[in-house]
N, C-alpha and C. Protein backbone atom coordinates (compact mmCIF):
# COMPACT_ATOMS: atom_id res chain seq x y z
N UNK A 1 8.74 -2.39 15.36
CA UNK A 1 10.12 -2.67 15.05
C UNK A 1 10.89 -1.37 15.17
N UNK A 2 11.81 -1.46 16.35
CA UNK A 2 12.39 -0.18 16.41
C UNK A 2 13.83 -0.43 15.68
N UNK A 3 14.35 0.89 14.85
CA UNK A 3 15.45 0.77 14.62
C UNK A 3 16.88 1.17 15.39
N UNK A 4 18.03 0.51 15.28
CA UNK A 4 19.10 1.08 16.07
C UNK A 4 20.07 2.28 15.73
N UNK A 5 20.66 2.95 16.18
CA UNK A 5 21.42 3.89 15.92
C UNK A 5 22.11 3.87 14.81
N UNK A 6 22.76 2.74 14.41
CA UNK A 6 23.59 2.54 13.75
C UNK A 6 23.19 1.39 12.07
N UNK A 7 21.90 1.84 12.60
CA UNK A 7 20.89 1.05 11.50
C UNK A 7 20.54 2.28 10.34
N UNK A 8 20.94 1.55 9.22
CA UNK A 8 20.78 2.90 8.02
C UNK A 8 19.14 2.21 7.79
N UNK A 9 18.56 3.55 7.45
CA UNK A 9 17.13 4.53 7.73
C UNK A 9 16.35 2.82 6.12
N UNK A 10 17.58 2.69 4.98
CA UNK A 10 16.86 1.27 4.05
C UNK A 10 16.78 0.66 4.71
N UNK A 11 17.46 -0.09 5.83
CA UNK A 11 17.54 -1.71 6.21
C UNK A 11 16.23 -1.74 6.80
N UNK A 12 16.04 -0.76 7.66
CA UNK A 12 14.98 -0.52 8.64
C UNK A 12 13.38 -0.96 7.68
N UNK A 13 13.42 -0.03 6.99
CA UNK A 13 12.64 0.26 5.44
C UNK A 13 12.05 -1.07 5.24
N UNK A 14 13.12 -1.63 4.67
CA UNK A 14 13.21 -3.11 4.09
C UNK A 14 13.18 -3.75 5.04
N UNK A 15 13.25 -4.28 6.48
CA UNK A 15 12.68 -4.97 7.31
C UNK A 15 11.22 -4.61 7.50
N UNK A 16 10.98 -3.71 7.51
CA UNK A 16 9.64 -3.27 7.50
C UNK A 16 8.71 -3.83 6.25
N UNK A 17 9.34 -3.99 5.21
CA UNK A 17 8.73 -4.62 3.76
C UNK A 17 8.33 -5.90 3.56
N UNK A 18 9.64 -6.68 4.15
CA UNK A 18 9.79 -8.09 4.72
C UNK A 18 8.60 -8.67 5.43
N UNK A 19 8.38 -7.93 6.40
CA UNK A 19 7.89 -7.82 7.00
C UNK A 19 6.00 -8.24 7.33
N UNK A 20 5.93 -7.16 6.09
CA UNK A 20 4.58 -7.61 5.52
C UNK A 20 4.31 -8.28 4.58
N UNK A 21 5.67 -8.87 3.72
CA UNK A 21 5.39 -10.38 3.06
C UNK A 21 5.50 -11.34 4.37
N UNK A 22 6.04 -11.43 5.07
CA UNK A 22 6.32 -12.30 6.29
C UNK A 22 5.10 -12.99 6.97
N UNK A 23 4.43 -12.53 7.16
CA UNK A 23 3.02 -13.16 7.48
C UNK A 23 1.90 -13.72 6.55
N UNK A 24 1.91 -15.21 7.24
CA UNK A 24 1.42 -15.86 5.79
C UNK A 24 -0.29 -15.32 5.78
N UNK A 25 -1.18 -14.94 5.98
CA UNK A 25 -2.58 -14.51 5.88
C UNK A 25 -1.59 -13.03 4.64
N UNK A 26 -1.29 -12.02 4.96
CA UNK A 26 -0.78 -11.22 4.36
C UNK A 26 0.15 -11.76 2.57
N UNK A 27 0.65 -12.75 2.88
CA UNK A 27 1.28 -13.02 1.74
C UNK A 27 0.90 -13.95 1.09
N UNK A 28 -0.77 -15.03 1.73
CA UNK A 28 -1.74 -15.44 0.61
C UNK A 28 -2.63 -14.07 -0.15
N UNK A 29 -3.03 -13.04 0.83
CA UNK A 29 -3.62 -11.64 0.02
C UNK A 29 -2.47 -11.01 -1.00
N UNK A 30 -1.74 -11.35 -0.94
CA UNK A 30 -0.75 -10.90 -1.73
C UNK A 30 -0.51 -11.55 -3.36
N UNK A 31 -0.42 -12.74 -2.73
CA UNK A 31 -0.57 -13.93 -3.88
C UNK A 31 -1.78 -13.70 -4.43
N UNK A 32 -2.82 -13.72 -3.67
CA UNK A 32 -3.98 -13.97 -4.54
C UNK A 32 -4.74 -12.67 -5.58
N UNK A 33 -4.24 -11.02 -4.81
CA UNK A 33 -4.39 -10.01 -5.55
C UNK A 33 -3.47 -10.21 -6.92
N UNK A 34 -2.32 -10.70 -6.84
CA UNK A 34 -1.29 -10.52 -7.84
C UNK A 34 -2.24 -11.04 -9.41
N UNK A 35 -3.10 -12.05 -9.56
CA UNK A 35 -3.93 -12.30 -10.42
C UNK A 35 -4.97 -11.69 -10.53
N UNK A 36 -5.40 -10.23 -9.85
CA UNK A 36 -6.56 -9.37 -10.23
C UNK A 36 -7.14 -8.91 -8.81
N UNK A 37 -7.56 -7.89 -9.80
CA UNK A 37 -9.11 -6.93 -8.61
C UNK A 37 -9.71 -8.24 -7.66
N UNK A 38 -9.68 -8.10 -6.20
CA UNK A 38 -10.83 -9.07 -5.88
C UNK A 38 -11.18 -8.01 -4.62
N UNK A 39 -12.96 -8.59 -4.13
CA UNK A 39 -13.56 -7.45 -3.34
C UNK A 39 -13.23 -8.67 -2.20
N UNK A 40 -13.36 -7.69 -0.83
CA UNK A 40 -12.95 -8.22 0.27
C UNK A 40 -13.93 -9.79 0.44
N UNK A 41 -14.77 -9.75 0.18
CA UNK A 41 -15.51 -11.36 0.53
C UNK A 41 -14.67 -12.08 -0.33
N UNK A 42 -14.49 -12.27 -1.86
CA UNK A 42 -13.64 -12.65 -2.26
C UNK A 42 -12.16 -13.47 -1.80
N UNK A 43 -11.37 -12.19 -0.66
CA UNK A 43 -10.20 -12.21 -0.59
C UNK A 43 -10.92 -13.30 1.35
N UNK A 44 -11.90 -13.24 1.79
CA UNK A 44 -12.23 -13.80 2.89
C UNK A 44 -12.26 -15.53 2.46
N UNK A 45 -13.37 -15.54 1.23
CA UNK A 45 -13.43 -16.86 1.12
C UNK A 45 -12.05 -17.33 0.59
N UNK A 46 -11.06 -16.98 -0.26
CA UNK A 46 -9.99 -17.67 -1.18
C UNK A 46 -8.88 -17.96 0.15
N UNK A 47 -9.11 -16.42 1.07
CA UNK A 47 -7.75 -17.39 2.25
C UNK A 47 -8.09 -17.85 3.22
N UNK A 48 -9.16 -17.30 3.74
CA UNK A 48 -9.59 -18.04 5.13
C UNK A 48 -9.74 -16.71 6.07
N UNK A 49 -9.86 -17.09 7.17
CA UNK A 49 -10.36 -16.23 8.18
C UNK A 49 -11.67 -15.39 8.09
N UNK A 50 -11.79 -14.57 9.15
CA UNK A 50 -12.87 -13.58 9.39
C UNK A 50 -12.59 -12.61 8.57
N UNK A 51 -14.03 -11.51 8.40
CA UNK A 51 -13.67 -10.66 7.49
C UNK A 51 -12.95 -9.68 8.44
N UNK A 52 -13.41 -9.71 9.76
CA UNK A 52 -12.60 -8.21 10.28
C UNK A 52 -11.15 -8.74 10.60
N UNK A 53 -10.45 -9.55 11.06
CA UNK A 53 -9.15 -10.09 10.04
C UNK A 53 -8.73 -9.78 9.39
N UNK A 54 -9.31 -10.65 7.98
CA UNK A 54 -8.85 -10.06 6.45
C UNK A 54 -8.67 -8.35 6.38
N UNK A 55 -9.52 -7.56 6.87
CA UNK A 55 -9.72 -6.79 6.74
C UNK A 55 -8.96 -5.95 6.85
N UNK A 56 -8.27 -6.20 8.56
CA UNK A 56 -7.12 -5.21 9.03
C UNK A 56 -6.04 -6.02 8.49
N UNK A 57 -5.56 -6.90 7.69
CA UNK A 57 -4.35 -7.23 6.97
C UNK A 57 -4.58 -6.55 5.39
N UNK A 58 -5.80 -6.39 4.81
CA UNK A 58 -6.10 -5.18 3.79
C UNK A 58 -5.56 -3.72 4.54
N UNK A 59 -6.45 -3.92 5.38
CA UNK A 59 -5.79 -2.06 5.57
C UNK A 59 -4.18 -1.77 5.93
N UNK A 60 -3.65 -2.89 6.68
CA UNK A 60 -2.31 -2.80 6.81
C UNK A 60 -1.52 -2.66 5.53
N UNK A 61 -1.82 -3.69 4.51
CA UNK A 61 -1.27 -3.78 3.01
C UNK A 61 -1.24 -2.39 2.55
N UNK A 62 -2.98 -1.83 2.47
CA UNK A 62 -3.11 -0.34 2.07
C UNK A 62 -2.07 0.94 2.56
N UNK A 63 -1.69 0.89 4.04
CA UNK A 63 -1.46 1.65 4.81
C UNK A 63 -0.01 1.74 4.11
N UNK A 64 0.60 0.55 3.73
CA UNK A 64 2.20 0.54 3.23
C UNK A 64 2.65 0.70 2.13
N UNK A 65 1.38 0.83 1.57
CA UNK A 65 1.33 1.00 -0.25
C UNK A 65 1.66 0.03 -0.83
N UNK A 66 0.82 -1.15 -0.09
CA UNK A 66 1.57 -2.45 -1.55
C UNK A 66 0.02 -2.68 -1.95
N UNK A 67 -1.04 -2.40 -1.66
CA UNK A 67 -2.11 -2.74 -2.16
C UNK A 67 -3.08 -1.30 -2.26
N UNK A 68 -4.16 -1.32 -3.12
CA UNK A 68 -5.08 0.68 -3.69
C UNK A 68 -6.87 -0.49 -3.33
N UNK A 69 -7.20 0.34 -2.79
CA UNK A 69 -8.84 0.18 -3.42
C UNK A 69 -9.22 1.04 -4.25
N UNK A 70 -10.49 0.56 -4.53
CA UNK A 70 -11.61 1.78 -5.08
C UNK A 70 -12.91 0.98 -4.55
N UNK A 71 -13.74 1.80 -3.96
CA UNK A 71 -15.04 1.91 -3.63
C UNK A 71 -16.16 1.64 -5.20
N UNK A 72 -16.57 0.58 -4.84
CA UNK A 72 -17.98 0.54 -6.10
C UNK A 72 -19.37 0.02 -4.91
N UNK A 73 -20.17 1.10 -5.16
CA UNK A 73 -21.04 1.03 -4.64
C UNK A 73 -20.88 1.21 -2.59
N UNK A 74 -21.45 -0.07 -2.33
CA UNK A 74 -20.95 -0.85 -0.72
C UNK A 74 -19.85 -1.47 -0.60
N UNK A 75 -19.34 -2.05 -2.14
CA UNK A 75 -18.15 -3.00 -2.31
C UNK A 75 -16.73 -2.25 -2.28
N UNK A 76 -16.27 -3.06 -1.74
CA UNK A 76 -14.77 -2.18 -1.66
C UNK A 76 -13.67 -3.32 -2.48
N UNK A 77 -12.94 -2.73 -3.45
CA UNK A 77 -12.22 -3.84 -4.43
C UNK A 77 -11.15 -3.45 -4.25
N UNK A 78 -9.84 -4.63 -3.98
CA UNK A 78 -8.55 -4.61 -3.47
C UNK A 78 -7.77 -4.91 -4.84
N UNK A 79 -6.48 -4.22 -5.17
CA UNK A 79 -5.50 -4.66 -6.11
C UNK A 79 -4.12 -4.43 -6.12
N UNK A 80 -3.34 -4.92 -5.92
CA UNK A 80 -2.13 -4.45 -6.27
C UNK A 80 -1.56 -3.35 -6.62
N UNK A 81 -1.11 -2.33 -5.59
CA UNK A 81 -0.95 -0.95 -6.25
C UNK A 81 0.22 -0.93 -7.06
N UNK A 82 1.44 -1.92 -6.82
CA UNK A 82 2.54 -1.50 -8.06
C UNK A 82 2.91 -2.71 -8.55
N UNK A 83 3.45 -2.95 -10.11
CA UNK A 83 3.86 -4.34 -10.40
C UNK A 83 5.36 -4.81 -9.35
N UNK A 84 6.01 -3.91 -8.96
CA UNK A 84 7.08 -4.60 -8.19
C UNK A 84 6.34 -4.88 -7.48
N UNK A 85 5.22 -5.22 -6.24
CA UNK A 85 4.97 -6.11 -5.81
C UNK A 85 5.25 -7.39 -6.10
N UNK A 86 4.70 -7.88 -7.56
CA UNK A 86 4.69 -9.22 -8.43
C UNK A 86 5.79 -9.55 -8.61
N UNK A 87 6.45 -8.98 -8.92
CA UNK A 87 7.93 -8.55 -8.71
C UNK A 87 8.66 -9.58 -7.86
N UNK A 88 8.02 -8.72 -6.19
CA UNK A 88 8.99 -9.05 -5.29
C UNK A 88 8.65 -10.68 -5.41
N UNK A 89 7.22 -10.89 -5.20
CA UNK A 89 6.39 -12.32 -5.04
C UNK A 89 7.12 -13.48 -5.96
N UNK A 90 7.16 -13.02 -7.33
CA UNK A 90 8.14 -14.10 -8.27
C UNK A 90 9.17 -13.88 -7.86
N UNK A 91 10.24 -13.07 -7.36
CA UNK A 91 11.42 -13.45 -7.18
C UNK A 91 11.51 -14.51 -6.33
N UNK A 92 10.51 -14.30 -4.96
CA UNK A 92 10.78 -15.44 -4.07
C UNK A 92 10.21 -16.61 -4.34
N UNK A 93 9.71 -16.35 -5.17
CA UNK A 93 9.25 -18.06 -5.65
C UNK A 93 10.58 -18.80 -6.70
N UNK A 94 11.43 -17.88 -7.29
CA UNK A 94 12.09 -18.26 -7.75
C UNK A 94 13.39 -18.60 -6.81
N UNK A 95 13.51 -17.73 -5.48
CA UNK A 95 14.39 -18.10 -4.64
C UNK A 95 14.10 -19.52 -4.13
N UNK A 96 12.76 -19.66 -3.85
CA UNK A 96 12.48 -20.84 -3.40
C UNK A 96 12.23 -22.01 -3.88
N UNK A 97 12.55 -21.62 -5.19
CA UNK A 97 12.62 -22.99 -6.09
C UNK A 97 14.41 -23.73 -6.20
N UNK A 98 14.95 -22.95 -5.65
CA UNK A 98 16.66 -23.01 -5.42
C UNK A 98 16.53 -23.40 -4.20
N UNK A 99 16.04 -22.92 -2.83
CA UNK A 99 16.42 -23.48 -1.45
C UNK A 99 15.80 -23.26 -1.02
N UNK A 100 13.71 -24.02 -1.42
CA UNK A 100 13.08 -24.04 -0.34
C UNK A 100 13.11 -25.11 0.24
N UNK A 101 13.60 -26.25 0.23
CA UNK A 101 13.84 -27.57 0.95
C UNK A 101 14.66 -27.07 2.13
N UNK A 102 15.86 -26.18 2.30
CA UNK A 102 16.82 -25.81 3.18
C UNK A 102 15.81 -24.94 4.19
N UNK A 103 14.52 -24.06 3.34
CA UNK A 103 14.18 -23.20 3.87
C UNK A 103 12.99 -23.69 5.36
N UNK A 104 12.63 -25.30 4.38
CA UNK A 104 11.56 -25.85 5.41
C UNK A 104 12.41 -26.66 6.62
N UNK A 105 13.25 -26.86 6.22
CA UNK A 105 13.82 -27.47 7.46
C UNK A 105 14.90 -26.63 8.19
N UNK A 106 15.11 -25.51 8.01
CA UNK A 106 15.36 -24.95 8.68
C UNK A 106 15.09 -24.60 10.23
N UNK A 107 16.04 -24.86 11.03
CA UNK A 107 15.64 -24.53 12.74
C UNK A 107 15.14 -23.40 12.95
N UNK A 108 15.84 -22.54 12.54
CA UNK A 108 15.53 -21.19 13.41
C UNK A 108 14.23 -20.41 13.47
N UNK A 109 13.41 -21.12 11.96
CA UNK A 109 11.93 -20.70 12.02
C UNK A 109 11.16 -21.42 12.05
N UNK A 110 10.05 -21.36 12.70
CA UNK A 110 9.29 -22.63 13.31
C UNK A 110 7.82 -22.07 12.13
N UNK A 111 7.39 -22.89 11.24
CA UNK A 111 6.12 -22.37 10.72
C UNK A 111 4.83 -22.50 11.28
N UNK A 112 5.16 -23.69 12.78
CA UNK A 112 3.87 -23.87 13.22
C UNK A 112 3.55 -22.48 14.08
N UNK A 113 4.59 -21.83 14.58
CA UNK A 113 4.36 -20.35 15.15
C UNK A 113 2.66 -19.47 14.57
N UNK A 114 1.89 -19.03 15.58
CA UNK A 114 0.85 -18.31 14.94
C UNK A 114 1.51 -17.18 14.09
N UNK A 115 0.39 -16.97 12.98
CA UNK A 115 0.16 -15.68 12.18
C UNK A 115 0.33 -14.53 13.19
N UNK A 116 0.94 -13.80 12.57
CA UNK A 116 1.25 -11.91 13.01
C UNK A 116 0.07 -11.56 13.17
N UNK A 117 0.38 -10.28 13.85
CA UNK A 117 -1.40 -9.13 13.67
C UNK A 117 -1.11 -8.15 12.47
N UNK A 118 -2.01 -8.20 12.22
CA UNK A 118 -1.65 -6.99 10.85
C UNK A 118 -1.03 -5.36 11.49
């Protein structure tokens, strides 16, 4: 996502944030860390996909600072690095309890569209 000239350095930021709630594999790991520590098999079986998948949508999360590991043992355990994450996650659930009916029928975004790459 490149930004434009005349694009202040937040919007950019915050499209970029969007961004990685925006993809639903990314924003079930999101959802599902928000209730605790879980190790990557964990986060494989609760959303689906492969682990090397899951994996690079963990490291993407990591890379942006919305999600910390720590290493135990072989296991590697994923969590929520800040409560505004939870934050952001309830707000939009609360947005979408106001206009997610508008939001599903909405044209301009198609949900059958594939998942992003991390």
């Amino acid at each position: 996502m490149s930004r434009t000239a005349d694009q202040p350095p937040e919007i950019a930021n915050a499209a970029k944030l969007f961004c990685g709630f925006g993809d639903a594999t990314r924003l079930g790991i999101i959802s599902l860390l928000s209730t605790g520590e879980r190790r990557v098999s964990d986060v494989v079986e609760a959303v689906g996909g492969s682990q090397g998948n899951i994996s690079g949508h963990l490291r993407c999360l990591k890379d942006c600072g919305l999600v910390a590991d720590r290493r135990s043992g072989r296991e590697v355990h994923y969590r929520i690095a800040h409560h505004e994450v939870v934050d952001v996650l309830r707000a939009a659930e609360e947005l979408l309890a106001v206009t997610g009916e508008r939001i599903e029928l909405c044209p301009n975004y198609d949900s059958r569209e594939p998942a992003g790459r991390p």
